[in-house]
Protein backbone atom coordinates (compact mmCIF):
# COMPACT_ATOMS: atom_id res chain seq x y z
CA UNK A 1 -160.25 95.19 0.35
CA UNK A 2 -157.45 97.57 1.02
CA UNK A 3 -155.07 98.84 -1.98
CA UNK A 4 -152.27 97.07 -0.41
CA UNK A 5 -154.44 93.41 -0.30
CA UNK A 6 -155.69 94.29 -3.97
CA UNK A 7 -151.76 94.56 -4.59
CA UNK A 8 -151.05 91.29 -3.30
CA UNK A 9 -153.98 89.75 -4.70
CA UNK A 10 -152.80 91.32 -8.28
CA UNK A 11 -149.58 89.61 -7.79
CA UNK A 12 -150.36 86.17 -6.84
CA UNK A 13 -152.87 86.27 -9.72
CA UNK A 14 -150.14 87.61 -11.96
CA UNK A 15 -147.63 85.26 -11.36
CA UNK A 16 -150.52 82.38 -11.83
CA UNK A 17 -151.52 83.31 -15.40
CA UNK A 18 -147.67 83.90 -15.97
CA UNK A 19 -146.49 80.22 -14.61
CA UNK A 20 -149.65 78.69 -16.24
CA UNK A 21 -148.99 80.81 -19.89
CA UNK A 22 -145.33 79.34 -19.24
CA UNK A 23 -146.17 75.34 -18.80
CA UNK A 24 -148.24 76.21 -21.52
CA UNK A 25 -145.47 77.67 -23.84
CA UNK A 26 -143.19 74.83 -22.65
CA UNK A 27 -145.97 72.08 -23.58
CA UNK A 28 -146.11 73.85 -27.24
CA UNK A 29 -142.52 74.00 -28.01
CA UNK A 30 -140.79 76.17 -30.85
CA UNK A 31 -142.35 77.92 -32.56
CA UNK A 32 -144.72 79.62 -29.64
CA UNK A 33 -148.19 80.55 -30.39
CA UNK A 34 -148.65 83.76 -31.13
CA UNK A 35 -151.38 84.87 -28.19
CA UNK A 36 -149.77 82.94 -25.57
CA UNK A 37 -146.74 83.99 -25.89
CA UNK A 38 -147.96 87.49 -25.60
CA UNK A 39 -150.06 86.61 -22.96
CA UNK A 40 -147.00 85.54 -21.02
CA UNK A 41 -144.98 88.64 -21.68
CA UNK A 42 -147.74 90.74 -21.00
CA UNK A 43 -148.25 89.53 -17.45
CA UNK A 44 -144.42 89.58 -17.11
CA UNK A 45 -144.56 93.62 -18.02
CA UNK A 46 -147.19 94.50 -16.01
CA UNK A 47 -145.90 92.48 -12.60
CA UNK A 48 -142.82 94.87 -13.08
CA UNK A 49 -144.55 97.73 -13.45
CA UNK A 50 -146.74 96.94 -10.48
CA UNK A 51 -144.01 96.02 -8.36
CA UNK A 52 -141.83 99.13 -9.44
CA UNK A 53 -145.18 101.40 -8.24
CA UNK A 54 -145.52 99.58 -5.24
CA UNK A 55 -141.75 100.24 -4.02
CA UNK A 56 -141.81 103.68 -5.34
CA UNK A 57 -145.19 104.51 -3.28
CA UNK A 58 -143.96 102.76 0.22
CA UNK A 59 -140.61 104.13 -0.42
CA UNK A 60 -142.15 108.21 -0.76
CA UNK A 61 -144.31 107.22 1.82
CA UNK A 62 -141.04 106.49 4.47
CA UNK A 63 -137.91 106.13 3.37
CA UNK A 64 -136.88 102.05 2.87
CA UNK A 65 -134.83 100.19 5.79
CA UNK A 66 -131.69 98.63 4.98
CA UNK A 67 -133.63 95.04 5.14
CA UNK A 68 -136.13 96.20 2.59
CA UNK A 69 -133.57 97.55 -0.16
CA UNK A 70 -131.83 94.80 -0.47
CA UNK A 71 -134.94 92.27 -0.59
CA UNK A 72 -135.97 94.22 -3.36
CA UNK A 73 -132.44 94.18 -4.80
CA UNK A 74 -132.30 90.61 -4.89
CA UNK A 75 -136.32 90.80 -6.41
CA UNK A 76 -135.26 92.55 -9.26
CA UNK A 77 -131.91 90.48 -9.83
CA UNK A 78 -134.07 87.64 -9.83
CA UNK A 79 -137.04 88.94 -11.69
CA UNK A 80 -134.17 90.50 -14.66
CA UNK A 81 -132.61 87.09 -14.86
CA UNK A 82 -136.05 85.22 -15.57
CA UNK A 83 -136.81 87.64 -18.19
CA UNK A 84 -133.50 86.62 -19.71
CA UNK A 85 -133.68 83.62 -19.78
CA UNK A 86 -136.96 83.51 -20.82
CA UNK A 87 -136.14 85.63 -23.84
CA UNK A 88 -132.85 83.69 -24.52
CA UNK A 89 -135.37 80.89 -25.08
CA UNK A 90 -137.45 83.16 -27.40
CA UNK A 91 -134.82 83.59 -29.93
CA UNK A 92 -135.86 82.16 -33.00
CA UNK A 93 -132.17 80.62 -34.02
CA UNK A 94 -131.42 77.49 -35.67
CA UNK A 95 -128.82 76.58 -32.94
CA UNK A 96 -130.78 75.52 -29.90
CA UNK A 97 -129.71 77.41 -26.65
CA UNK A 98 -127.29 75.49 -23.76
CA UNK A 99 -129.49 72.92 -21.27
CA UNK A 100 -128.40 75.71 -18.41
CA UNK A 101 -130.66 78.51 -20.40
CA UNK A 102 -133.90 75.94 -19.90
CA UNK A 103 -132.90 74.73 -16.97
CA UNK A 104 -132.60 78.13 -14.92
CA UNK A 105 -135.87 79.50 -17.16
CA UNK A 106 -137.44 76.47 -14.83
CA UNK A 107 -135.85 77.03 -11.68
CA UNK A 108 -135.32 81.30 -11.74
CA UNK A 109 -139.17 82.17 -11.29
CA UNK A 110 -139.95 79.84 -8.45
CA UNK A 111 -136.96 82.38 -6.85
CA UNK A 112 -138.59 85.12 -8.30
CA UNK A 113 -141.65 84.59 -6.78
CA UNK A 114 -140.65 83.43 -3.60
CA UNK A 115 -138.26 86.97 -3.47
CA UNK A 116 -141.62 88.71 -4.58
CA UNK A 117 -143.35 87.64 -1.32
CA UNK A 118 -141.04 88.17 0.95
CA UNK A 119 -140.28 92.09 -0.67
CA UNK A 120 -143.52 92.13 -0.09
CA UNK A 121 -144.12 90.98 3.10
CA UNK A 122 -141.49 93.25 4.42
CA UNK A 123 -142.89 96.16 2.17
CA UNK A 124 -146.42 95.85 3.48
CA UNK A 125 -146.17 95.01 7.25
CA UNK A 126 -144.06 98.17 7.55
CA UNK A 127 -144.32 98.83 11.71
């Protein structure tokens, strides 16, 4: 296996345990266990990190095409606003956050991931 398939690999199996740790969380409710929470952040950190090294490799390697910026653009627009939302959830408060915050913490990853793949997709079939 290639560093590129290991990459991919990586991600799919990130996003798994992070989805998973997140019906998990959701199942729970308030307040949110300790070692699955961390779990879920954890996974979270590290899929940005990996993603960050993978652009930043491909992109010293050649220099990005117009298509490929903005997919990853949109990747990390989508991958910031699942973080937020998620940690909007986090809050500990007393006031329980707006239906929309839950609602897009539900919907905003299943972007995310699908914005993932095709970043890269474009990233790693460079011709």
């Amino acid at each position: 296996m290639n560093t590129n398939q290991l990459r991919v690999v990586s991600v799919g199996a990130g996003f798994l345990i992070m989805f998973l740790s997140g019906f998990w969380l959701s199942r729970t409710g308030k307040p949110y266990g300790t070692f699955i929470f961390t779990i879920h952040k954890l996974i979270g950190v590290g899929m940005g990190i990996l993603l960050f090294v993978t652009v930043r490799q491909i992109h010293q390697t050649a220099s990005l095409r117009p298509i490929e910026i903005i997919a990853v653009i949109v990747t990390v627009l989508f991958f910031i606003a699942t973080v937020t939302t998620g940690s909007l959830l986090s809050i500990p408060i007393s006031k329980p956050m707006p239906d929309i915050v839950s609602m897009l913490n539900k919907v905003l990853p299943y972007f995310t991931v699908l914005f993932t793949a095709v970043t890269l997709y474009l990233l790693l079939n460079r011709k």
